[in-house]
Every structure is written in structure tokens, then in C-alpha cells.
C-alpha atoms as a PDB file:
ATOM      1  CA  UNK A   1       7.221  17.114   2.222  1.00  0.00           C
ATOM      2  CA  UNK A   2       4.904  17.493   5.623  1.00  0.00           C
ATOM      3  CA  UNK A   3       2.016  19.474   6.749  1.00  0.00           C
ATOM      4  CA  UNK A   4       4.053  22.237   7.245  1.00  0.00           C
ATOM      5  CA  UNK A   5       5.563  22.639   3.874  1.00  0.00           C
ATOM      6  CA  UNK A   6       2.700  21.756   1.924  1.00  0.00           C
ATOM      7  CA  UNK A   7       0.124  23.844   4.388  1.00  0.00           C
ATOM      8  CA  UNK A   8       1.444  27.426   2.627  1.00  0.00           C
ATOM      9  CA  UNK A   9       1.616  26.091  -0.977  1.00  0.00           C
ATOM     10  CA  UNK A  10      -1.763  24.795  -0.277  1.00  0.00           C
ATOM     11  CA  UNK A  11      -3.074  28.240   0.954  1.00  0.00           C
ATOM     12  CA  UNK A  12      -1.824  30.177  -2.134  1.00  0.00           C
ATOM     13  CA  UNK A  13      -3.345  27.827  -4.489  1.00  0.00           C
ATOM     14  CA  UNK A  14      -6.991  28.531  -2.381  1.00  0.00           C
ATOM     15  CA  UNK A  15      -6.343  31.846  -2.529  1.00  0.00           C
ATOM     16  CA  UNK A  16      -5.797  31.799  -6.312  1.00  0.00           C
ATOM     17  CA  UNK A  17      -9.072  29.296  -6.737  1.00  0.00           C
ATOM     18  CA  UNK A  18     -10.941  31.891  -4.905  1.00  0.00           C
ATOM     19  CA  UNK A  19     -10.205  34.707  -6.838  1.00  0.00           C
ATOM     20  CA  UNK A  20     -11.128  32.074 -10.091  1.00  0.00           C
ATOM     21  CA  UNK A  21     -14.610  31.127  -8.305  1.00  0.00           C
ATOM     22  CA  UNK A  22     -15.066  35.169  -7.521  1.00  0.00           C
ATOM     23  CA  UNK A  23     -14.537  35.874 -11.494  1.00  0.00           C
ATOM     24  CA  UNK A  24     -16.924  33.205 -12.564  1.00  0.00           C
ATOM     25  CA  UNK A  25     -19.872  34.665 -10.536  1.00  0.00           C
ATOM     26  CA  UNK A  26     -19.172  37.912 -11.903  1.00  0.00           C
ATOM     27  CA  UNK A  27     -19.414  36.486 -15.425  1.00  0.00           C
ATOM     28  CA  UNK A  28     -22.145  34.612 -14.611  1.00  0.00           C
ATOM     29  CA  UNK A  29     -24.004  37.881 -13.049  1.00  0.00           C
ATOM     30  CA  UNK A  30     -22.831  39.807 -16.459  1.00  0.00           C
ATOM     31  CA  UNK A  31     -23.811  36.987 -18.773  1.00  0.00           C
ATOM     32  CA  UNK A  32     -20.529  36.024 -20.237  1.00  0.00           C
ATOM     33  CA  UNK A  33     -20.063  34.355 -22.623  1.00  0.00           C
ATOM     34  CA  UNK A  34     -20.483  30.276 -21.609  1.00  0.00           C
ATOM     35  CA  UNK A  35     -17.334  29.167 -23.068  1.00  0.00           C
ATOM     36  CA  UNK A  36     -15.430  31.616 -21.227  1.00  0.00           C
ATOM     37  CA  UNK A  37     -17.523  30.843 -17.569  1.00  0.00           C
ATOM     38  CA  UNK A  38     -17.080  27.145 -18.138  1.00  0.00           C
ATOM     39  CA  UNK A  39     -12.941  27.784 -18.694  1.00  0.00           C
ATOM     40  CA  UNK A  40     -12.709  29.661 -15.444  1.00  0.00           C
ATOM     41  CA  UNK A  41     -14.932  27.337 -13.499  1.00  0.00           C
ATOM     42  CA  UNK A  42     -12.078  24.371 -14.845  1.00  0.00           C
ATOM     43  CA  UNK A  43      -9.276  27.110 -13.549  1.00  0.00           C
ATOM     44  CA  UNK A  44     -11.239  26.916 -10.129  1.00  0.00           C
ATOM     45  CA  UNK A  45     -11.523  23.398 -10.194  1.00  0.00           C
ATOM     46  CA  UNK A  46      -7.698  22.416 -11.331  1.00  0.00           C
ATOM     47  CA  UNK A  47      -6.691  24.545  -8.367  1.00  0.00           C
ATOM     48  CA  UNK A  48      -8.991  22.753  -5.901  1.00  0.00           C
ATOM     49  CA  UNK A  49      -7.422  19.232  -7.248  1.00  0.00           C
ATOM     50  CA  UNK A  50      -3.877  20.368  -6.599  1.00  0.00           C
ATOM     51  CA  UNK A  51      -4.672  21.435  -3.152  1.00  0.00           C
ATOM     52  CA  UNK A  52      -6.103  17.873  -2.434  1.00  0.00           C
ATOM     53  CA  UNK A  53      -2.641  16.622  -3.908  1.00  0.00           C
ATOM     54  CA  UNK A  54      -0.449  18.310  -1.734  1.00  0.00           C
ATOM     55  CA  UNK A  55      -2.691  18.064   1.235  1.00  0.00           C
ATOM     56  CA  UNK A  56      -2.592  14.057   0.636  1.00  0.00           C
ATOM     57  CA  UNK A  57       0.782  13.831  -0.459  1.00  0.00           C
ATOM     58  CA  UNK A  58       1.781  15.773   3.445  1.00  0.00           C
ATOM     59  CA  UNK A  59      -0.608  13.227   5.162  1.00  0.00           C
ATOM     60  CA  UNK A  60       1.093  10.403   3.451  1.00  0.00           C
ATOM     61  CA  UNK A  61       4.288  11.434   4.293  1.00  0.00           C
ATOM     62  CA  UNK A  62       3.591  12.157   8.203  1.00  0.00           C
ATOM     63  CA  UNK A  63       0.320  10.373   9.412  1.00  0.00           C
ATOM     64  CA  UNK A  64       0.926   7.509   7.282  1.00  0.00           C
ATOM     65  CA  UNK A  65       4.226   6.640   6.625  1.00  0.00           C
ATOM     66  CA  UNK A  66       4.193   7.514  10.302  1.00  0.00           C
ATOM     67  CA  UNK A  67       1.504   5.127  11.236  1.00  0.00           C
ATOM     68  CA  UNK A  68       2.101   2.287   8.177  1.00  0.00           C
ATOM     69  CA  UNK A  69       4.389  -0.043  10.893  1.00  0.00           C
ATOM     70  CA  UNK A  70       1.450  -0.770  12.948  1.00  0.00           C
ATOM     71  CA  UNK A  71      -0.705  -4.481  12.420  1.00  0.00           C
ATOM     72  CA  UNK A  72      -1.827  -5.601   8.989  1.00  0.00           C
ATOM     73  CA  UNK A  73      -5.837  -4.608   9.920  1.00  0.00           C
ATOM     74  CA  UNK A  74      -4.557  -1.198  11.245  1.00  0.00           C
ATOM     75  CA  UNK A  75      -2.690  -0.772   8.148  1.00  0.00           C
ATOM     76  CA  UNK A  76      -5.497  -1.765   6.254  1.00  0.00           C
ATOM     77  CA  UNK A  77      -7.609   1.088   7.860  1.00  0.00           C
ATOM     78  CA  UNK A  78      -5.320   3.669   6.580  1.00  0.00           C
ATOM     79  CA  UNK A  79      -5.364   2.345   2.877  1.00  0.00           C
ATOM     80  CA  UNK A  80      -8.838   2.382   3.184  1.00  0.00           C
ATOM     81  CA  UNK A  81      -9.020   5.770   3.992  1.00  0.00           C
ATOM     82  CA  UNK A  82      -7.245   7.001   1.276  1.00  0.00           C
ATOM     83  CA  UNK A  83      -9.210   5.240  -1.395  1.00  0.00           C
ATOM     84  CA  UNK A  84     -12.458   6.051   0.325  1.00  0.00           C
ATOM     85  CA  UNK A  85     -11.293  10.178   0.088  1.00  0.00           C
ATOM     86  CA  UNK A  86     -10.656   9.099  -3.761  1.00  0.00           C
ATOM     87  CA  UNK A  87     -14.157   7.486  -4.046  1.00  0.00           C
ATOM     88  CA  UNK A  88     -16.022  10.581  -3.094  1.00  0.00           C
ATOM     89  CA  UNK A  89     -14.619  12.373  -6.535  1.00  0.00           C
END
């Protein structure tokens, strides 16, 4: 799976994260109850976590599988640029 497959997959889920993060402000404005913000905050957040997936899983299959048969330190640059986007969480 490339950029190309995963780019409109990756949209929808945004979309749908969007309309989570839009109903959690609206609770919030209306005082909801907690409970009920905090599960649609998670909703926004699980759909923000799959986007990263399928972003990363297209970059590993085209800009780094595509790169990977370059020298060990170049190599080494990519792997660390994965973990480092994984460090930031």
C-alpha cells in the first residue's frame, strides 16, 4: 500500500476525527457530562493514531523500502527517523 492508496483512507478517517473533535467542544460548551466528553475525545484520538498508521505504513512502503538499499549510515538515518516520529508520542 503507497501514498496514493493510503492518502484517501487517511482523509476519511480526518474527516471522521473532525467531526469527533467538533462534538467534544460542543459538549464541553453545554457541560456534558465528563465521562461522555472524555469518550469522544478517545474517539478523536483513536482516529488520529490510525491516520499516523497508514500514513507510516505508505512511507515505509515507498520512501523507505525505496531508499533501504542505500549505505549502512544512510540506512541508519531512515530507522532513525522512524523511531524519532515514535518518540514524540
Amino acid at each position: 500500500m503507497d501514498h496514493l492508496e493510503t492518502k484517501p483512507e487517511s482523509l476519511r478517517r480526518l474527516k471522521i476525527a473532525y467531526g469527533h473533535l467538533e462534538k467534544v467542544i460542543d459538549m464541553l460548551e453545554g457541560d456534558a457530562y465528563c465521562p461522555d466528553v472524555i469518550h469522544q475525545s478517545q474517539a478523536v484520538q483513536a482516529a488520529l493514531k490510525k491516520v499516523d498508521e497508514l500514513i507510516l505504513h505508505g512511507h515505509l512502503h515507498t520512501c523507505v523500502l525505496k531508499d533501504m538499499h542505500g549505505s549502512t549510515k544512510e540506512n541508519e538515518k531512515l530507522v532513525n527517523e522512524i523511531v524519532g516520529l515514535f518518540k514524540k508520542k
